[in-house]
N, C-alpha and C. Protein backbone atom coordinates (compact mmCIF):
# COMPACT_ATOMS: atom_id res chain seq x y z
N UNK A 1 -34.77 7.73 -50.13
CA UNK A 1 -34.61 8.90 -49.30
C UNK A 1 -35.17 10.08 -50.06
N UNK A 2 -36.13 10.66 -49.77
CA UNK A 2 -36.67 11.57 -49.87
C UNK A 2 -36.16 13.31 -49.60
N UNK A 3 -35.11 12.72 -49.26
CA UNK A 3 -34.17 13.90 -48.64
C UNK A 3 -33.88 15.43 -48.99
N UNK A 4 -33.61 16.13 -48.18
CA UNK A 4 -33.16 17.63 -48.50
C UNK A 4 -31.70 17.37 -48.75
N UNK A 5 -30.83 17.00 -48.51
CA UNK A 5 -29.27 16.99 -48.72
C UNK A 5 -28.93 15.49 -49.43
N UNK A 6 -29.95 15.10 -50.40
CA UNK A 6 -28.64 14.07 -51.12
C UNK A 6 -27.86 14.72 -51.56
N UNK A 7 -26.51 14.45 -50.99
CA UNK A 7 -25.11 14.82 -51.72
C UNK A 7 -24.78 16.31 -51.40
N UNK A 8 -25.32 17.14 -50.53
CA UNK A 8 -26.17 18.80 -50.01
C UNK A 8 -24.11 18.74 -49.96
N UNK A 9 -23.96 20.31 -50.04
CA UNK A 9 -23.18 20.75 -50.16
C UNK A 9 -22.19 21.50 -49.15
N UNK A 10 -21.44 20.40 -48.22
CA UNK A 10 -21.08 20.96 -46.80
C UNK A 10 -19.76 21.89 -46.62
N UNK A 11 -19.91 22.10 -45.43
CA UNK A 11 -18.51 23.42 -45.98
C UNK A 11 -17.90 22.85 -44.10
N UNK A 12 -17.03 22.31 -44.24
CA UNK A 12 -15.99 21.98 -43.21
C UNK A 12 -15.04 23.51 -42.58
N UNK A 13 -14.98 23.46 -41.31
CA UNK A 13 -14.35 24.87 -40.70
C UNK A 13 -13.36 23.93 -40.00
N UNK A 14 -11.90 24.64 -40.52
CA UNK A 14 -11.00 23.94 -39.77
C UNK A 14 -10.38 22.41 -40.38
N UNK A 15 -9.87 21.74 -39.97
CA UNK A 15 -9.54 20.58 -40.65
C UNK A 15 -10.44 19.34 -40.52
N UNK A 16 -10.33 18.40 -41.30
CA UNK A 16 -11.49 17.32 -41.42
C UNK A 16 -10.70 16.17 -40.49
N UNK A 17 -11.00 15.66 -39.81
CA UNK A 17 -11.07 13.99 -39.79
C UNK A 17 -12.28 13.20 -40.28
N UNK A 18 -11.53 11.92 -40.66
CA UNK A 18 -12.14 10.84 -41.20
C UNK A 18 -11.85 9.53 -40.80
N UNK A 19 -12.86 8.64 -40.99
CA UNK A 19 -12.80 7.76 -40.81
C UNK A 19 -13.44 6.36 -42.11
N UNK A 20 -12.80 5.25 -41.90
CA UNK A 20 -13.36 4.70 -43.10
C UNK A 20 -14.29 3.23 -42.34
N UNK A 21 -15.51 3.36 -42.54
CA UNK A 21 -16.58 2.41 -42.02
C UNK A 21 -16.79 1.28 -43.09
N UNK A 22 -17.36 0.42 -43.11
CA UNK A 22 -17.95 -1.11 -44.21
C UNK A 22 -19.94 -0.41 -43.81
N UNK A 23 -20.51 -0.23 -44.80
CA UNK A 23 -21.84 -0.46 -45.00
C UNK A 23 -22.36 -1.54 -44.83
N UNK A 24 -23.53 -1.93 -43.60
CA UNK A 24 -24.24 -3.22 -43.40
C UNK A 24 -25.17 -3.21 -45.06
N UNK A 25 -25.42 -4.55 -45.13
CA UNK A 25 -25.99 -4.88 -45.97
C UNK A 25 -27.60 -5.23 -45.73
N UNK A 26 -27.67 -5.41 -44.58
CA UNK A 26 -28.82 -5.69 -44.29
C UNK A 26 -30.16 -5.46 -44.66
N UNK A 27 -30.05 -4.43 -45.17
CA UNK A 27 -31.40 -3.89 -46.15
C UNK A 27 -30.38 -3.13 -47.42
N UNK A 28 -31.49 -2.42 -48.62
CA UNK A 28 -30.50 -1.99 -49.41
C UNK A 28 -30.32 -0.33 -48.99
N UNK A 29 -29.44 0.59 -49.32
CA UNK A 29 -29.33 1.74 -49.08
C UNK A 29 -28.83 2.30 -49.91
N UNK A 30 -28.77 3.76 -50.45
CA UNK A 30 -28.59 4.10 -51.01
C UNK A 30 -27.46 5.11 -49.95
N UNK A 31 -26.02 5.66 -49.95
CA UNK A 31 -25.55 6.52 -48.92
C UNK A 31 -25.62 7.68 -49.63
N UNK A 32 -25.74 9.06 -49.03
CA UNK A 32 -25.45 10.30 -49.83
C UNK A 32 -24.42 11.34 -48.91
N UNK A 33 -23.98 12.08 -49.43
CA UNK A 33 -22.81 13.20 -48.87
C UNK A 33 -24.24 13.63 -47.61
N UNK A 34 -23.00 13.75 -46.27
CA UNK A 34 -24.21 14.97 -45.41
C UNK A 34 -25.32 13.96 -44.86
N UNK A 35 -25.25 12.66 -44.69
CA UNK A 35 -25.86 12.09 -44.19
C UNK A 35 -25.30 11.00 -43.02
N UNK A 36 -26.27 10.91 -42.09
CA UNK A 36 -25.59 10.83 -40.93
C UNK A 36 -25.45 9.01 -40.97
N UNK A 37 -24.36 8.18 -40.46
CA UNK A 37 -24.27 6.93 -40.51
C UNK A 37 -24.11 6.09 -38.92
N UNK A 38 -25.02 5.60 -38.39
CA UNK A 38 -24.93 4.71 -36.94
C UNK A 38 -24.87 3.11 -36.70
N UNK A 39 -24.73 2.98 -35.93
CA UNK A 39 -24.68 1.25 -35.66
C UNK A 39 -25.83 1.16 -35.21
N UNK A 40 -26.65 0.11 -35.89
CA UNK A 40 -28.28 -0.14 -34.72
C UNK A 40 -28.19 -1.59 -34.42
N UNK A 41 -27.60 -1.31 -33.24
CA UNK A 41 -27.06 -2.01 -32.37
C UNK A 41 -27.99 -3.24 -32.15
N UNK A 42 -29.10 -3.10 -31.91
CA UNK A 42 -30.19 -4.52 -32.57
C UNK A 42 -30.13 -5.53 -33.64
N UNK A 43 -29.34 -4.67 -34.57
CA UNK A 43 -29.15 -5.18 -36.47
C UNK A 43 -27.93 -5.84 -36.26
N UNK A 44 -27.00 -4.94 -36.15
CA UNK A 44 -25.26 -4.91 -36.50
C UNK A 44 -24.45 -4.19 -35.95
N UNK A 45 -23.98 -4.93 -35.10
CA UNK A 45 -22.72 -4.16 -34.52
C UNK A 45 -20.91 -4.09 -34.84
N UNK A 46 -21.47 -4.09 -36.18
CA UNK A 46 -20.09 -4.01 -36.60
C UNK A 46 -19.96 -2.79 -38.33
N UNK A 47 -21.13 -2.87 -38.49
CA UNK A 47 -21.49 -2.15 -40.18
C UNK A 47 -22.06 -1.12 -39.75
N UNK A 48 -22.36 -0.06 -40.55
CA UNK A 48 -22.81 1.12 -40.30
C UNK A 48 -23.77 1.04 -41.21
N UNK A 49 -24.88 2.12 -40.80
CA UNK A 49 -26.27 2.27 -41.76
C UNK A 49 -26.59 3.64 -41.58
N UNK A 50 -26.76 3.95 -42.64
CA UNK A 50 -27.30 5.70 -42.98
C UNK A 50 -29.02 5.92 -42.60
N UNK A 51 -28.51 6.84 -41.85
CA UNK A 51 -30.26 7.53 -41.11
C UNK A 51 -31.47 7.93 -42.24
N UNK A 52 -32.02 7.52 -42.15
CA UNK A 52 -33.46 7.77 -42.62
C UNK A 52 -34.15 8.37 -41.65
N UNK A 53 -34.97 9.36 -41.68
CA UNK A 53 -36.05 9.83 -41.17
C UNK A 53 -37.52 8.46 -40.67
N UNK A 54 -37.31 7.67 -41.55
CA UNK A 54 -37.95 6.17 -41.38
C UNK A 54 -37.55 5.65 -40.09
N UNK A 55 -36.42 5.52 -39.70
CA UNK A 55 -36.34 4.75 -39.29
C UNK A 55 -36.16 5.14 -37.52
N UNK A 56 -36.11 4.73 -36.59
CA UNK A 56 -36.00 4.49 -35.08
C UNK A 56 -34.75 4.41 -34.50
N UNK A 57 -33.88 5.49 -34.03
CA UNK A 57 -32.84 5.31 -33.48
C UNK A 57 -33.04 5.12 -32.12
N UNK A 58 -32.34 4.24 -31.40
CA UNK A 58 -32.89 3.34 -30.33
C UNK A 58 -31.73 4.29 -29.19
N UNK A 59 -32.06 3.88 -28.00
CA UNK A 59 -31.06 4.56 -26.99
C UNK A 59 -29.53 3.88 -26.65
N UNK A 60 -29.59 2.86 -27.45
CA UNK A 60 -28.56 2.48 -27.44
C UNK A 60 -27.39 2.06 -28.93
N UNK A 61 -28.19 3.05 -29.93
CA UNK A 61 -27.89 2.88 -31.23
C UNK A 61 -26.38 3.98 -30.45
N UNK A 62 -25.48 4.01 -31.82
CA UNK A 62 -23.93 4.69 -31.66
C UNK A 62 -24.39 5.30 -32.82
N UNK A 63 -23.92 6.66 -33.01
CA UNK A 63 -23.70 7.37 -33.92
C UNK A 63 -21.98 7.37 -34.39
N UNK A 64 -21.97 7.72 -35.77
CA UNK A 64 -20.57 6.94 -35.80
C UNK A 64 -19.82 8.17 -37.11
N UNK A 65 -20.86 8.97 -37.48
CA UNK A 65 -20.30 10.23 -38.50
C UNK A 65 -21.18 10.70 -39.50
N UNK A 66 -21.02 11.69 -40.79
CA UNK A 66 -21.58 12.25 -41.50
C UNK A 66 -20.58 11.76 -42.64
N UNK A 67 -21.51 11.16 -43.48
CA UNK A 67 -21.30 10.41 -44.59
C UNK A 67 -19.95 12.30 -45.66
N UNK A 68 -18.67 11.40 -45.77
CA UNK A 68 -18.42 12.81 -46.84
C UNK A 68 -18.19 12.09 -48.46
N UNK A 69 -18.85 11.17 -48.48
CA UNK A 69 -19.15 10.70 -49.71
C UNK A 69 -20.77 10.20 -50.22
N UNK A 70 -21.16 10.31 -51.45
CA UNK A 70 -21.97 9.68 -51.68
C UNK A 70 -21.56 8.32 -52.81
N UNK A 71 -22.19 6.94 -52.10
CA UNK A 71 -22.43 5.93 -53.34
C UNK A 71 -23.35 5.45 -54.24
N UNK A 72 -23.07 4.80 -55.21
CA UNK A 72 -24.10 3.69 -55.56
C UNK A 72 -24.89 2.69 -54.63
N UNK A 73 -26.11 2.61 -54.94
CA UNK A 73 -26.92 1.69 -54.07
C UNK A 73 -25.89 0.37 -53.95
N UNK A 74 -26.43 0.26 -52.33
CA UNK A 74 -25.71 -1.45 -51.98
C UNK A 74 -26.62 -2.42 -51.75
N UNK A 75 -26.96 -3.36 -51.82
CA UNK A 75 -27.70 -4.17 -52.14
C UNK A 75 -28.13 -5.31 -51.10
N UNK A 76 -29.67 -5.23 -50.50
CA UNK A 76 -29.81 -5.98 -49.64
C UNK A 76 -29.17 -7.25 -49.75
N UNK A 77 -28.61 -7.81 -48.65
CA UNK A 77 -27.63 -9.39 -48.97
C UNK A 77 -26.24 -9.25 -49.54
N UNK A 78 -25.73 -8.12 -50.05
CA UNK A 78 -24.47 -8.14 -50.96
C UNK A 78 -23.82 -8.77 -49.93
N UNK A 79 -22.50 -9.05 -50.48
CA UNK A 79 -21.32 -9.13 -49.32
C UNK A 79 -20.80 -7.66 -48.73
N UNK A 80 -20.51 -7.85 -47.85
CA UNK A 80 -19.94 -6.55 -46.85
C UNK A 80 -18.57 -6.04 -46.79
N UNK A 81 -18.48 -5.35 -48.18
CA UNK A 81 -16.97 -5.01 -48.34
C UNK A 81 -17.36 -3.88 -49.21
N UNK A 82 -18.53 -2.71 -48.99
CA UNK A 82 -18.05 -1.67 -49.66
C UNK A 82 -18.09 -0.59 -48.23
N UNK A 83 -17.26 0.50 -48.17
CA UNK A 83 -16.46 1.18 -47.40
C UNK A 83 -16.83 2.81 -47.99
N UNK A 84 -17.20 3.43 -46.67
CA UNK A 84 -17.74 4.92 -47.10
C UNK A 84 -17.02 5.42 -45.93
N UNK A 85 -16.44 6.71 -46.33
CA UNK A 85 -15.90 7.64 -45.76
C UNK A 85 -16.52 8.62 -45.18
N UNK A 86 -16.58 9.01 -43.70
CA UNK A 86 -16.91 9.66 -42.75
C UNK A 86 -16.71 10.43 -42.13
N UNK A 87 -17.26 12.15 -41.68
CA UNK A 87 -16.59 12.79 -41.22
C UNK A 87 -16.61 12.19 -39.82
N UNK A 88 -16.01 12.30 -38.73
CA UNK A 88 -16.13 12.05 -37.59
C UNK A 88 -15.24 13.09 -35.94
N UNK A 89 -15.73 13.12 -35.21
CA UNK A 89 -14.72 14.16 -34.05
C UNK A 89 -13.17 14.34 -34.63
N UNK A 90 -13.63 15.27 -34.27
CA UNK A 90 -13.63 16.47 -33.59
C UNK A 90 -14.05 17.55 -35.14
N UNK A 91 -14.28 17.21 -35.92
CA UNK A 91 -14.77 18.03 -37.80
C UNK A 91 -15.86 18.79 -37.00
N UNK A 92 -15.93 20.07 -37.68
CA UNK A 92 -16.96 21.25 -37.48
C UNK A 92 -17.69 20.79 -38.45
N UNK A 93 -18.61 20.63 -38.69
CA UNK A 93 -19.20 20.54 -40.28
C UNK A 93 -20.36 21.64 -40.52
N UNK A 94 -20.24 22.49 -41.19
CA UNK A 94 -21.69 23.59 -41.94
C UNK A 94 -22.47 22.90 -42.91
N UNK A 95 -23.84 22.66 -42.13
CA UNK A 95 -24.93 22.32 -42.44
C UNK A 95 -26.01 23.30 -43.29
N UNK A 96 -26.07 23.35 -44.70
CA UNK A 96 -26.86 24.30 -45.01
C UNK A 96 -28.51 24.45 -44.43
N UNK A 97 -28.66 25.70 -44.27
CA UNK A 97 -30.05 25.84 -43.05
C UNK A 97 -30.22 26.74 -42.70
N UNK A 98 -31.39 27.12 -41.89
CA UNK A 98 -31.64 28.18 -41.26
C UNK A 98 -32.69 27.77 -39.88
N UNK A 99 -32.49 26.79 -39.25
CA UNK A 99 -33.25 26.33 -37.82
C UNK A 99 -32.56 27.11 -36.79
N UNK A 100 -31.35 27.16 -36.89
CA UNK A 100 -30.72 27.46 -35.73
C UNK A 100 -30.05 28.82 -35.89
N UNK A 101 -29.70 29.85 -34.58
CA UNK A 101 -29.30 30.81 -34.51
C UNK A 101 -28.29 31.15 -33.83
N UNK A 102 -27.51 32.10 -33.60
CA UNK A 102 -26.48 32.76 -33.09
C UNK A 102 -26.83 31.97 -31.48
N UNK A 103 -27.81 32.57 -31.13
CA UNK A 103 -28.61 32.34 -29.67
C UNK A 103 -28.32 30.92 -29.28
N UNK A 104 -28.38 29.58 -30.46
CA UNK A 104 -28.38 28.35 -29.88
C UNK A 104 -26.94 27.67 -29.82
N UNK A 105 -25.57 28.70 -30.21
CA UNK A 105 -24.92 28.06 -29.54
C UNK A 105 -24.46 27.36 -28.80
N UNK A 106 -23.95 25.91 -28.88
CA UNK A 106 -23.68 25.06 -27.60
C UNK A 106 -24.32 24.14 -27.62
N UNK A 107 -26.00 24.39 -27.84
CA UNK A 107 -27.26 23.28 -27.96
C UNK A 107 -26.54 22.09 -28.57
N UNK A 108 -26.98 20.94 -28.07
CA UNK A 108 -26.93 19.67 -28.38
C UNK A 108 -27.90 19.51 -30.03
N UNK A 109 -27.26 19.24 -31.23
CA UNK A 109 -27.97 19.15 -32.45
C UNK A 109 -27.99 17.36 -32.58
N UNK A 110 -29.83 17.21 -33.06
CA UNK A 110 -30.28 15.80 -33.40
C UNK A 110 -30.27 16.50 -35.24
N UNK A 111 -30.33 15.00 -35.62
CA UNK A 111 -30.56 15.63 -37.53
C UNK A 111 -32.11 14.46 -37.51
N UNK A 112 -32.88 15.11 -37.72
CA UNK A 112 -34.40 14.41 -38.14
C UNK A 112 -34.14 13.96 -39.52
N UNK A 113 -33.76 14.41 -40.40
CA UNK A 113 -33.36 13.30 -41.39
C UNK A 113 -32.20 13.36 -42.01
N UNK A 114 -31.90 13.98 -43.30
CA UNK A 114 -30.37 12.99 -43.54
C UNK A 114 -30.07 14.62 -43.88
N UNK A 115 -30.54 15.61 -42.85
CA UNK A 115 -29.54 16.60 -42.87
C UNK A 115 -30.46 18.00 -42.15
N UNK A 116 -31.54 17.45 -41.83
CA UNK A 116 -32.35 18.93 -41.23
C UNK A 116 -32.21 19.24 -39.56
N UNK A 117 -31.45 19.94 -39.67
CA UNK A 117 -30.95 19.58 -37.91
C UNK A 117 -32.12 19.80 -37.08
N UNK A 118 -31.95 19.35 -35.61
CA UNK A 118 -33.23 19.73 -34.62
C UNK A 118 -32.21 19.44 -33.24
N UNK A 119 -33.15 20.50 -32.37
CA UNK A 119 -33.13 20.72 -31.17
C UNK A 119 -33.29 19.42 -30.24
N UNK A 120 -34.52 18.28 -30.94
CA UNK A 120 -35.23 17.58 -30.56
C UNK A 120 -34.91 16.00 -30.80
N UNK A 121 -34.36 15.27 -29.65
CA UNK A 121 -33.56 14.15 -30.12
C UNK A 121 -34.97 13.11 -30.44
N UNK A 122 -35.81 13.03 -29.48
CA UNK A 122 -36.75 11.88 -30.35
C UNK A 122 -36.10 10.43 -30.28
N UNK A 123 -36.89 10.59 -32.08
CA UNK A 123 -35.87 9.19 -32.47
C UNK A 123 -34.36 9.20 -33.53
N UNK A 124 -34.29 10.28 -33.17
CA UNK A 124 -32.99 10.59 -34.01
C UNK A 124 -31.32 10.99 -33.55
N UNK A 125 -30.67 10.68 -34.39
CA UNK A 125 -29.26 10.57 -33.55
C UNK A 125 -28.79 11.98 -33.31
N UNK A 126 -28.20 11.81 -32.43
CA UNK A 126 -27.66 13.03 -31.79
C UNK A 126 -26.06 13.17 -32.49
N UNK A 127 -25.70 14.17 -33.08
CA UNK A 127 -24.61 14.51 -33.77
C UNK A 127 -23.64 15.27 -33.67
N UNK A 128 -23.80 16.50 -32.28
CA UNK A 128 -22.66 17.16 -31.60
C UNK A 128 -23.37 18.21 -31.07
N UNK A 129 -22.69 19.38 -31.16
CA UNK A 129 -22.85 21.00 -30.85
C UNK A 129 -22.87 21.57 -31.84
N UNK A 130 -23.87 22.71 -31.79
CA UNK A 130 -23.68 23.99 -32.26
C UNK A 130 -22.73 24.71 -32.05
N UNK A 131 -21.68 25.00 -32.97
CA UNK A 131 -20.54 26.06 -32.63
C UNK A 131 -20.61 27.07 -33.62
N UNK A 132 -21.56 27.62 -34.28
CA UNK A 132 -21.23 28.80 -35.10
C UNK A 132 -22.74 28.17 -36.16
N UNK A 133 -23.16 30.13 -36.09
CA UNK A 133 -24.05 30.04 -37.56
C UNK A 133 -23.86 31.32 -38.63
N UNK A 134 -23.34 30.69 -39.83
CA UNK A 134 -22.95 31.84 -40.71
C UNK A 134 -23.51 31.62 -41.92
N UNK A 135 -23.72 32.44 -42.43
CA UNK A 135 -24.00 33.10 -44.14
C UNK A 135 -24.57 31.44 -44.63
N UNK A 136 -25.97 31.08 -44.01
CA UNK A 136 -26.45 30.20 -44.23
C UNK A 136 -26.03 28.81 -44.00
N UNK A 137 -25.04 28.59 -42.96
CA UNK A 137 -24.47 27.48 -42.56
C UNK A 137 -24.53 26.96 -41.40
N UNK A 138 -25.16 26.00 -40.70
CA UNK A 138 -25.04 26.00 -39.57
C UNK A 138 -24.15 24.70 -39.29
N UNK A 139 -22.91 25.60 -38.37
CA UNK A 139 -21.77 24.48 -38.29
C UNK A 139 -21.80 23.21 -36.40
N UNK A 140 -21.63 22.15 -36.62
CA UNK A 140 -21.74 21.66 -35.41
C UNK A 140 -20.36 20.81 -35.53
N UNK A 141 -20.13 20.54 -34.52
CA UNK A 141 -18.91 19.88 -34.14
C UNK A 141 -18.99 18.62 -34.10
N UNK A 142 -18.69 17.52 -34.75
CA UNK A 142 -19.31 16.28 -34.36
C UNK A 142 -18.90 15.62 -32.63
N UNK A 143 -19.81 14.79 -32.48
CA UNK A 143 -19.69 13.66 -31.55
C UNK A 143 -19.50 12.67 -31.83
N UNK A 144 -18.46 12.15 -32.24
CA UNK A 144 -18.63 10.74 -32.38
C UNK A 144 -17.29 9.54 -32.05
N UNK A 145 -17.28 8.50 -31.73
CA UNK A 145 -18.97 7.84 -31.59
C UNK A 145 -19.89 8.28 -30.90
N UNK A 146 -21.00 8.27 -30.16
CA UNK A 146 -21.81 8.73 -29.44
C UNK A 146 -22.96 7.93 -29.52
N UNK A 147 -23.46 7.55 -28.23
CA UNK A 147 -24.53 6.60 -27.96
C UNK A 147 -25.94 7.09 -27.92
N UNK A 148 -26.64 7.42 -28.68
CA UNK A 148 -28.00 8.00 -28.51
C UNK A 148 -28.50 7.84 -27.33
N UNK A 149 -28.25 8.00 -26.05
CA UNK A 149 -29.11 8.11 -25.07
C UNK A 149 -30.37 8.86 -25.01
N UNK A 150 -30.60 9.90 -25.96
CA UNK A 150 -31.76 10.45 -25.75
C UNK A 150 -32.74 10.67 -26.82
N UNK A 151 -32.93 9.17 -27.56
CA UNK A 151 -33.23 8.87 -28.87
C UNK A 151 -34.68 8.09 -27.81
């Protein structure tokens, strides 16, 4: 991952929920804080896998939260028993950034990679609302689960 937010530094408004997911093994991954985690529903429907900008979120992939941990690489083939913690609905989460404005309140936010938000779902998962942009934070509300329909 080539990323702007390995491990990027989020600022939660309000109280967190979480949730605790199993990492597919299916390829290897590396997870980082601030990165978004879905089911691709083609692969595995039961493990979660962290978004890459690489990769193709399908219209029927689930979005499932924003990684609030980062791990050690997991290993294509391992066994399927390591467990990453997730923000998930109803968490505000502040996204460090500057794409979005006062003005886009409400807008439906896609993350193009493992933390640059967009307007523009594409092939990328859709992750909630815009509810607030402050002192370099742009906070969205999660959705989740949530079915990429417009991936």
């Amino acid at each position: 991952m080539a990323d702007l937010t390995a491990n990027a530094y989020l600022k939660i408004w309000g109280e967190a929920t979480t949730d605790r997911w199993i990492l597919t093994t299916s390829s290897a991954q590396t997870p980082y804080k601030g990165q978004p985690f879905y089911l691709d529903i083609t692969a595995d429907t039961v493990y979660v896998l962290g978004f890459l900008d690489a990769q193709t979120v399908a219209a029927d992939d689930i979005f499932i939260g924003i990684a609030a941990e980062g791990l050690p690489t997991v290993a294509s083939g391992a066994t399927e028993n390591t467990y990453i913690t997730l923000y998930t609905e109803p968490t505000i989460v502040g996204f460090p950034g500057s794409v979005f404005t006062d003005a886009d309140v409400g807008d439906t936010i896609y993350m193009s990679d493992s933390a640059t938000l967009s307007a523009t779902a594409g092939d990328n998962p859709e992750i909630g609302k815009l509810v607030r942009v402050k002192d370099g934070y742009q906070y969205v509300r999660l959705s989740s689960p949530t079915i990429c329909t417009g991936a």
